[in-house]
PDB file of N, CA and C in Angstrom:
ATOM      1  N   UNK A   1      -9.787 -15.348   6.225  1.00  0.00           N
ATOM      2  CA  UNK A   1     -11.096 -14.782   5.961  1.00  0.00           C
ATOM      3  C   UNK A   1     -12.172 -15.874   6.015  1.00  0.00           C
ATOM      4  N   UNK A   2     -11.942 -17.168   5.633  1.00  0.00           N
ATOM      5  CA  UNK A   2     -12.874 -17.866   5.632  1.00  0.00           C
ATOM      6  C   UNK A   2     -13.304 -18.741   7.174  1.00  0.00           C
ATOM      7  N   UNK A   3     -11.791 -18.224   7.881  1.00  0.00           N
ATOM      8  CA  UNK A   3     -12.458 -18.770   9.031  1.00  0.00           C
ATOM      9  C   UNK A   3     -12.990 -17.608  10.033  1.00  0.00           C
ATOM     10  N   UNK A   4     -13.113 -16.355   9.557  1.00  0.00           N
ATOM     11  CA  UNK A   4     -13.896 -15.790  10.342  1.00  0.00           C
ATOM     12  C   UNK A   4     -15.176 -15.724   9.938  1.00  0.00           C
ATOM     13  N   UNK A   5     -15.828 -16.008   8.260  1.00  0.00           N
ATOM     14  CA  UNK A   5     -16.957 -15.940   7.814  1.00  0.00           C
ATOM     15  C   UNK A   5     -17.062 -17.171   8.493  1.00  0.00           C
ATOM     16  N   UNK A   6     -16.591 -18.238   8.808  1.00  0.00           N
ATOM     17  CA  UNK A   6     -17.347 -19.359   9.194  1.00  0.00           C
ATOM     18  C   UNK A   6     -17.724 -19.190  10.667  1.00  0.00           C
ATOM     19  N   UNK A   7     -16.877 -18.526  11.656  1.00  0.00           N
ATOM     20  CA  UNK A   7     -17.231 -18.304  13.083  1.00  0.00           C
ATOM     21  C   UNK A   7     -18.723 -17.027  13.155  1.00  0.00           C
ATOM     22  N   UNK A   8     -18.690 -16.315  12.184  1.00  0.00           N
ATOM     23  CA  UNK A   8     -19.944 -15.442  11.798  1.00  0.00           C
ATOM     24  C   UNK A   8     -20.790 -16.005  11.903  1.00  0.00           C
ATOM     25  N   UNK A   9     -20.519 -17.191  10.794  1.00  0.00           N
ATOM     26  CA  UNK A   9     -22.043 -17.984  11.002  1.00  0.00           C
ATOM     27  C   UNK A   9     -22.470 -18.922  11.493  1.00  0.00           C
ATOM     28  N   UNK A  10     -21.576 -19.622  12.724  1.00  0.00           N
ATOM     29  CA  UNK A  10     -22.270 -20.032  13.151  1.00  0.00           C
ATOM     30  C   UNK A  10     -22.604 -19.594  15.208  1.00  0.00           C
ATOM     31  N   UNK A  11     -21.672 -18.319  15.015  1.00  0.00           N
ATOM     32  CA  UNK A  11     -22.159 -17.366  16.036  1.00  0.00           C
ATOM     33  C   UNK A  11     -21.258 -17.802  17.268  1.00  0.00           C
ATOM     34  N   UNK A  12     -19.854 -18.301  17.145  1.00  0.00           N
ATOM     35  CA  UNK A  12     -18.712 -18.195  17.715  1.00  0.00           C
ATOM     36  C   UNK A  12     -18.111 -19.097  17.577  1.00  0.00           C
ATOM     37  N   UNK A  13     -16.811 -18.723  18.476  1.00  0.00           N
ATOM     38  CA  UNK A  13     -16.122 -19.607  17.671  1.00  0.00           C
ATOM     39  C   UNK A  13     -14.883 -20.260  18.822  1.00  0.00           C
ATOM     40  N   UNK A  14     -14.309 -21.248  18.231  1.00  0.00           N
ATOM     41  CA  UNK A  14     -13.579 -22.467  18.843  1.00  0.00           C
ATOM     42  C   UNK A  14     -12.549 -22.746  18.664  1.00  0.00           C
ATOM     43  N   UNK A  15     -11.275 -23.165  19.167  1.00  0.00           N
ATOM     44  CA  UNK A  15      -9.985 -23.090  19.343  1.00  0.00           C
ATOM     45  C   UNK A  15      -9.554 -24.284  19.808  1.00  0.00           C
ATOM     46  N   UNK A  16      -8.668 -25.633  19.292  1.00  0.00           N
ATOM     47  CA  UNK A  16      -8.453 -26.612  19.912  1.00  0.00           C
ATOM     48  C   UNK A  16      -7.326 -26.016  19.795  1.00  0.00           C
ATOM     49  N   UNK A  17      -6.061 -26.686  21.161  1.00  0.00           N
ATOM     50  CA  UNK A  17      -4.995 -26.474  21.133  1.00  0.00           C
ATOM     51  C   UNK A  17      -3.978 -25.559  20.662  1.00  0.00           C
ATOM     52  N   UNK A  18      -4.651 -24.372  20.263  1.00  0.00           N
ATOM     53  CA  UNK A  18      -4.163 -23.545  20.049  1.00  0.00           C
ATOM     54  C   UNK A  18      -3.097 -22.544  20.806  1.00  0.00           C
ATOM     55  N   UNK A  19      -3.896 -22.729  21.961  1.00  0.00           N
ATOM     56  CA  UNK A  19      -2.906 -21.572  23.270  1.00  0.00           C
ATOM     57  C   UNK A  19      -1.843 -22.469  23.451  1.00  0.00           C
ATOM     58  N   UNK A  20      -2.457 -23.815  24.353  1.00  0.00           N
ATOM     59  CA  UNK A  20      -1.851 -24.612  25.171  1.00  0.00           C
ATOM     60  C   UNK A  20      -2.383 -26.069  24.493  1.00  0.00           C
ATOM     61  N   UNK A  21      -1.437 -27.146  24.805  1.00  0.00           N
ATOM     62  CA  UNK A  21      -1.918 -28.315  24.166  1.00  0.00           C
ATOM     63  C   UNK A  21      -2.876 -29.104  24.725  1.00  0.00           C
ATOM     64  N   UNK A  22      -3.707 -30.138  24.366  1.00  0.00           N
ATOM     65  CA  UNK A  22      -4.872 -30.292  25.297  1.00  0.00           C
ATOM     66  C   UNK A  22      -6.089 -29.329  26.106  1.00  0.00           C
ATOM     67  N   UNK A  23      -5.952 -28.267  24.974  1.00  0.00           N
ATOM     68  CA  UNK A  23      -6.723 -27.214  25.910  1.00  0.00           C
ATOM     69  C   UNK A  23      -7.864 -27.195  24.821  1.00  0.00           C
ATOM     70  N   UNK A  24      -9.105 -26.619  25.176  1.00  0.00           N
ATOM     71  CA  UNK A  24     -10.262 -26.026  24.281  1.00  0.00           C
ATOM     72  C   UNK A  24     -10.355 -24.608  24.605  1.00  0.00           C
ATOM     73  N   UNK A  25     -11.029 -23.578  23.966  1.00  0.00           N
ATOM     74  CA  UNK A  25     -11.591 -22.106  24.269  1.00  0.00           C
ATOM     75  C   UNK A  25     -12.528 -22.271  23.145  1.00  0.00           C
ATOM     76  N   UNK A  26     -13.526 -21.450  24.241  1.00  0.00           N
ATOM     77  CA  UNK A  26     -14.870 -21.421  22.998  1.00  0.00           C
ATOM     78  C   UNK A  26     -15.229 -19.692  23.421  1.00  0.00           C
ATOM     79  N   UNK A  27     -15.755 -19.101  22.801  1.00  0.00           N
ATOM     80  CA  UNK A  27     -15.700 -17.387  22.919  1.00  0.00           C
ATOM     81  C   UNK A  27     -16.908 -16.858  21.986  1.00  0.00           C
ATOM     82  N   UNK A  28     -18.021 -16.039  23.067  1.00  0.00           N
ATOM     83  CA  UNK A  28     -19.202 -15.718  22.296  1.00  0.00           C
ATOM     84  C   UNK A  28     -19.185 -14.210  22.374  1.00  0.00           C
ATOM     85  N   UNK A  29     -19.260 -13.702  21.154  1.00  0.00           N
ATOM     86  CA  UNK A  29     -19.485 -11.937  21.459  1.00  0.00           C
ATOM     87  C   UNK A  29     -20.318 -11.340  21.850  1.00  0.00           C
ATOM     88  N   UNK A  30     -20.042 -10.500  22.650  1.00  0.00           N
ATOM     89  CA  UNK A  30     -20.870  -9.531  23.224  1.00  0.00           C
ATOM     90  C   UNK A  30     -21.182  -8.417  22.341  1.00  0.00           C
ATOM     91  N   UNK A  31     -22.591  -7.783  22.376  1.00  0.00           N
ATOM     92  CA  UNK A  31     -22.798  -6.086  21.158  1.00  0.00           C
ATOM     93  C   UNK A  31     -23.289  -5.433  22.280  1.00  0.00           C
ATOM     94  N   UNK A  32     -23.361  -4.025  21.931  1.00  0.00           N
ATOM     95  CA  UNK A  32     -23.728  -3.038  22.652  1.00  0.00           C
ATOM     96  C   UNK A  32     -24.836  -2.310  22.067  1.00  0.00           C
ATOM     97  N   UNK A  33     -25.223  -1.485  21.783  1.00  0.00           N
ATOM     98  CA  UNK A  33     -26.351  -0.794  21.825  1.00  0.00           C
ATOM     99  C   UNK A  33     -26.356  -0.583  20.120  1.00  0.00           C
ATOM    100  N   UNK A  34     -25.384  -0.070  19.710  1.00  0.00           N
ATOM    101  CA  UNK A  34     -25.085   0.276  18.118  1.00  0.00           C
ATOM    102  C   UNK A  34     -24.858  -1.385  17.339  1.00  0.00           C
ATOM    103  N   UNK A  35     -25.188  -2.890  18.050  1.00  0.00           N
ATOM    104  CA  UNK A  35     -25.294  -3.794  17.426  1.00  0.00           C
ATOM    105  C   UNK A  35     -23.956  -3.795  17.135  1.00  0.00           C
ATOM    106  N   UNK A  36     -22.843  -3.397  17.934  1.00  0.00           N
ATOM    107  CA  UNK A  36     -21.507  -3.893  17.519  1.00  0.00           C
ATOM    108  C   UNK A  36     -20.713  -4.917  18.601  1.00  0.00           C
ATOM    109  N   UNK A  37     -19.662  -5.364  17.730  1.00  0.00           N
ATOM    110  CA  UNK A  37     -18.677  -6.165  18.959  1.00  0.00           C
ATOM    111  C   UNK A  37     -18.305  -5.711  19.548  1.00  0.00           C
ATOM    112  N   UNK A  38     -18.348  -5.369  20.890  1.00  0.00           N
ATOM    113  CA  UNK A  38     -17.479  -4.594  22.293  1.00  0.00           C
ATOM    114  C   UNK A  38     -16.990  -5.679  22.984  1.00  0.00           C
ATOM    115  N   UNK A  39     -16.849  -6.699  22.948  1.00  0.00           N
ATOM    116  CA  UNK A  39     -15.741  -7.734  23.746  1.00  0.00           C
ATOM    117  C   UNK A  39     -16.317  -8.980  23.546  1.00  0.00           C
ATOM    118  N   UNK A  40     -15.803 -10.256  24.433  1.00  0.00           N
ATOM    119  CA  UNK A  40     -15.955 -11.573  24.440  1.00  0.00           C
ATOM    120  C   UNK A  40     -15.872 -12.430  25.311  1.00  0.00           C
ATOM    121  N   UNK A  41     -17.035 -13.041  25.431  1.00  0.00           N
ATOM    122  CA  UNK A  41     -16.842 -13.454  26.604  1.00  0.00           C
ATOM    123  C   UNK A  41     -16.233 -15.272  26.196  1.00  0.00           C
ATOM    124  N   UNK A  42     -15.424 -15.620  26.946  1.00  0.00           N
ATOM    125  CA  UNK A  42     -14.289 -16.503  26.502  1.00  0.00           C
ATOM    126  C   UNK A  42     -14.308 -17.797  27.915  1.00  0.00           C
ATOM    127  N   UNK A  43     -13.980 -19.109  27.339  1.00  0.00           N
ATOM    128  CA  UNK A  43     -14.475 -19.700  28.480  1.00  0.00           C
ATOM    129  C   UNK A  43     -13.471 -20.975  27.763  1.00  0.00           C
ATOM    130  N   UNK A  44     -12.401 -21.498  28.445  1.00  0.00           N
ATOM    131  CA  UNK A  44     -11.461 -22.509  28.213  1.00  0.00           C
ATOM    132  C   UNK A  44     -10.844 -23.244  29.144  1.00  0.00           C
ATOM    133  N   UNK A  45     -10.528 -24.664  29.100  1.00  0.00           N
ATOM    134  CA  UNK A  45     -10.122 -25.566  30.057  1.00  0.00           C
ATOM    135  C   UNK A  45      -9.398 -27.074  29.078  1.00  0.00           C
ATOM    136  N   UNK A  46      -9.682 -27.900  29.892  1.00  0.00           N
ATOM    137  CA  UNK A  46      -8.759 -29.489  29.229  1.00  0.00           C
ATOM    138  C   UNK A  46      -9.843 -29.950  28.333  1.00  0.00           C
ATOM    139  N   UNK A  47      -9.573 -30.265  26.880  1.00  0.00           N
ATOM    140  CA  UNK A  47     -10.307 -30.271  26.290  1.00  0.00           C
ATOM    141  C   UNK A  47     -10.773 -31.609  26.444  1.00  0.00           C
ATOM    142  N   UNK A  48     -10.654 -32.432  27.316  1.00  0.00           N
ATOM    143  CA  UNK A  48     -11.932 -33.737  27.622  1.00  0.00           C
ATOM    144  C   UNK A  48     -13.062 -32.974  28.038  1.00  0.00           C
ATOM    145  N   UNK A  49     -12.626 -31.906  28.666  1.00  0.00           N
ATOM    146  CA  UNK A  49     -14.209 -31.513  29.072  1.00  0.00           C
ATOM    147  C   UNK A  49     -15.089 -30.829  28.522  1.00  0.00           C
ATOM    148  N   UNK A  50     -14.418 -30.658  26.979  1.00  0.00           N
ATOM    149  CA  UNK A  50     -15.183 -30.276  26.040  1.00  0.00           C
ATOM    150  C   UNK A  50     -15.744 -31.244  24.843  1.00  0.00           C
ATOM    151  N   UNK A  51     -16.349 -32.348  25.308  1.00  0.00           N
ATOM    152  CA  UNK A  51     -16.278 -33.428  24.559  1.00  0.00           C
ATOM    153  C   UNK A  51     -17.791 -33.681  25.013  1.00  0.00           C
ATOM    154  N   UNK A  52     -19.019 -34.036  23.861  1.00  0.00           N
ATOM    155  CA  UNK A  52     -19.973 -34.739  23.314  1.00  0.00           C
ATOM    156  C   UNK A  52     -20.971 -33.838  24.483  1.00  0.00           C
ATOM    157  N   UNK A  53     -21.936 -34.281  24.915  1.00  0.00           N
ATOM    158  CA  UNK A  53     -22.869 -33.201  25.327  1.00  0.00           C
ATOM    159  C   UNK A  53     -22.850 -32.144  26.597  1.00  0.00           C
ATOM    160  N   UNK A  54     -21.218 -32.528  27.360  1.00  0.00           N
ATOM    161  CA  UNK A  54     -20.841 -31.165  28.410  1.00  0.00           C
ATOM    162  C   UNK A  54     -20.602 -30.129  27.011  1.00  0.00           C
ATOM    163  N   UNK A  55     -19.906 -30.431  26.152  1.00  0.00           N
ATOM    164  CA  UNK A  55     -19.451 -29.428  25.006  1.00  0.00           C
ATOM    165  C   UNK A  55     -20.844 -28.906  24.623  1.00  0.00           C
ATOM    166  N   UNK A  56     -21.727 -29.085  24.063  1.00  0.00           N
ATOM    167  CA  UNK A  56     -23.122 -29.097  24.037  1.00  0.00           C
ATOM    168  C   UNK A  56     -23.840 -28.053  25.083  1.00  0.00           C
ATOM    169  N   UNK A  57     -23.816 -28.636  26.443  1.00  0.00           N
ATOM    170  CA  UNK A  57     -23.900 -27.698  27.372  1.00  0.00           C
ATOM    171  C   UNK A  57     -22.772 -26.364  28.165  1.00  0.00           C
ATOM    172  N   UNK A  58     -21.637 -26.362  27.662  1.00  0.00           N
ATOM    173  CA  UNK A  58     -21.203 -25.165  27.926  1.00  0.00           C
ATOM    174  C   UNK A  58     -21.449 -24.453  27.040  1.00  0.00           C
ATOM    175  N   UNK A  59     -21.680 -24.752  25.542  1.00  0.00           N
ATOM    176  CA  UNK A  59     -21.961 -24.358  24.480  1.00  0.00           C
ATOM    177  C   UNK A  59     -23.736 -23.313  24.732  1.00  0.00           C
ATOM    178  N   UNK A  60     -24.484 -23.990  24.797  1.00  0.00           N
ATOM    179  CA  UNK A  60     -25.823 -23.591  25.608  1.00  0.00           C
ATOM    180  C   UNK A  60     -25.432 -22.596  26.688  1.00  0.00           C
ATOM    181  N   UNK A  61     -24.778 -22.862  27.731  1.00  0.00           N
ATOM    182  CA  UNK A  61     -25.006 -21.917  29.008  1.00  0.00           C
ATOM    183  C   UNK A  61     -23.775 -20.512  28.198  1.00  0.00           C
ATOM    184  N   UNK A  62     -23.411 -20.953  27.502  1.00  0.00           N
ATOM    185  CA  UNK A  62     -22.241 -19.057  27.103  1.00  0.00           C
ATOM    186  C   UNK A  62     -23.268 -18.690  26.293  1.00  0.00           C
ATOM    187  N   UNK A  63     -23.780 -19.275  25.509  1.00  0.00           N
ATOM    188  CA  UNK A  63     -24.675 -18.448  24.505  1.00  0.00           C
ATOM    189  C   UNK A  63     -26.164 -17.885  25.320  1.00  0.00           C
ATOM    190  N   UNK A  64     -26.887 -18.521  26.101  1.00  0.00           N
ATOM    191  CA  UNK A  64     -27.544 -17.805  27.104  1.00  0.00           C
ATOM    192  C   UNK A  64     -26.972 -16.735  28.030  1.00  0.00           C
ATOM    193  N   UNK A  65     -26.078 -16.492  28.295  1.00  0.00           N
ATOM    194  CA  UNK A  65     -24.829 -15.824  28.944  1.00  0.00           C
ATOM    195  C   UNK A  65     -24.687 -14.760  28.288  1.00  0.00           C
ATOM    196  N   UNK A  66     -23.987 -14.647  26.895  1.00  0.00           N
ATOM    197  CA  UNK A  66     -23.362 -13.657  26.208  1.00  0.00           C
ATOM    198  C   UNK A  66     -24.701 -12.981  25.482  1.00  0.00           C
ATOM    199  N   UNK A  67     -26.210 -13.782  25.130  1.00  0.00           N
ATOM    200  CA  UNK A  67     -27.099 -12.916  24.992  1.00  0.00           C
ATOM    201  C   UNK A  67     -28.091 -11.916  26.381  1.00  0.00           C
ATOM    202  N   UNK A  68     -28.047 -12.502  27.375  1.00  0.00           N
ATOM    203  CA  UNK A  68     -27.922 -11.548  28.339  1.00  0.00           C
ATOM    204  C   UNK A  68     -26.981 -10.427  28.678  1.00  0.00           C
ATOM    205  N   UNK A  69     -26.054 -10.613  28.732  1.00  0.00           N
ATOM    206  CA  UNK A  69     -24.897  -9.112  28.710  1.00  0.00           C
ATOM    207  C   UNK A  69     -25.020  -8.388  27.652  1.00  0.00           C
ATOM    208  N   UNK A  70     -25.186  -9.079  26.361  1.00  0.00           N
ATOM    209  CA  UNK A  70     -25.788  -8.316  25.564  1.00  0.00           C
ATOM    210  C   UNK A  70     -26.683  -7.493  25.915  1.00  0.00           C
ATOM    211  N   UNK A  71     -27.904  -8.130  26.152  1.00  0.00           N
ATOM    212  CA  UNK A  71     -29.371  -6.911  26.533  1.00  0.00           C
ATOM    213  C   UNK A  71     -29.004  -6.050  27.433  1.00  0.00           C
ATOM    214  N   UNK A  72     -27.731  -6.561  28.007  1.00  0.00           N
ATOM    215  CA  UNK A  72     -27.309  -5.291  29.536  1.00  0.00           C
ATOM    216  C   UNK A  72     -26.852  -4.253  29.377  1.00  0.00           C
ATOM    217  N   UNK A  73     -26.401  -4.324  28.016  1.00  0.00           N
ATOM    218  CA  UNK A  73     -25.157  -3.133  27.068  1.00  0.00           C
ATOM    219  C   UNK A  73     -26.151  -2.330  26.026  1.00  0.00           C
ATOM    220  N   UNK A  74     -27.721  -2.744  26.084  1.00  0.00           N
ATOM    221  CA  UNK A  74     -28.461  -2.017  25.323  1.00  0.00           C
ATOM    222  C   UNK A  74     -28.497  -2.877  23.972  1.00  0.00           C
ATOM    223  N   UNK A  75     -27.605  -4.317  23.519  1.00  0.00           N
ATOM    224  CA  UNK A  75     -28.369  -4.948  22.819  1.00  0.00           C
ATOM    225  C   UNK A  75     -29.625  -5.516  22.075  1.00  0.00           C
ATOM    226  N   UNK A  76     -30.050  -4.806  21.235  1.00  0.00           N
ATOM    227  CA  UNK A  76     -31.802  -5.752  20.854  1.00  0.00           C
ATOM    228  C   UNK A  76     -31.284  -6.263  19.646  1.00  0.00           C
ATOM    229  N   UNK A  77     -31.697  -7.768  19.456  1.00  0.00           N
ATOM    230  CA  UNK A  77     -31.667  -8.565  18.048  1.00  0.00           C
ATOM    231  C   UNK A  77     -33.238  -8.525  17.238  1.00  0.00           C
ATOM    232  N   UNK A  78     -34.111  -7.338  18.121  1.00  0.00           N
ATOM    233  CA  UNK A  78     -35.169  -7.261  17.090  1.00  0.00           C
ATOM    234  C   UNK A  78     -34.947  -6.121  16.676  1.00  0.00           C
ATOM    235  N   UNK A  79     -33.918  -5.166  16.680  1.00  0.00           N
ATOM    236  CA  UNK A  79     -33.743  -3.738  15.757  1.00  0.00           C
ATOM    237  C   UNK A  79     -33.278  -4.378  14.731  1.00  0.00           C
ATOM    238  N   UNK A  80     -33.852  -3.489  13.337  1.00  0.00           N
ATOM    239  CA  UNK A  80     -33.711  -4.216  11.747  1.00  0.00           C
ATOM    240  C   UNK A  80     -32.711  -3.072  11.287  1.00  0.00           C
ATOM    241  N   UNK A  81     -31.576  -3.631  10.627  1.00  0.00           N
ATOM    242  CA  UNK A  81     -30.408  -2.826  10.151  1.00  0.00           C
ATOM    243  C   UNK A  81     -30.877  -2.714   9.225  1.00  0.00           C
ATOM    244  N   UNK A  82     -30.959  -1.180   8.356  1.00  0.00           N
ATOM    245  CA  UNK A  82     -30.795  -0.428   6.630  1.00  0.00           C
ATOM    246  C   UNK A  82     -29.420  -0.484   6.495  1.00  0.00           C
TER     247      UNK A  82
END
């Protein structure tokens, strides 16, 4: 539980060596129209190449990424939840 409140907040989340050894996966969610999770978009390789500011910048280009498919699925982060 606490490591999904922690991937919550800081809006995805990261995997060393978990699958495969030497590997990274980093994975940003996608919402749909009702502001829910409908999938993920997931992006993994040798984890040197996830190291100091390429990590930084794949980090940047999925999250520009996964908030566009968002808006494509009817996503808005300016609708206010009751």
């Amino acid at each position: 539980m606490e490591e999904l409140a922690s991937i919550r907040l800081q809006g995805y989340a990261q995997s060393e060596g978990e699958q495969d050894v030497d590997t990274t996966g980093l994975s940003y969610p996608l919402y749909d129209h009702k502001r829910e999770v409908v999938a993920a978009l997931t992006v993994s390789g040798l984890s040197s190449h996830f190291e100091g500011e390429n990590l930084e910048w794949i980090k940047l280009q999925m999250k520009q990424a996964s908030e566009e498919i968002s808006r494509c699925l009817g996503y808005s982060p300016s609708v206010v939840q009751r």
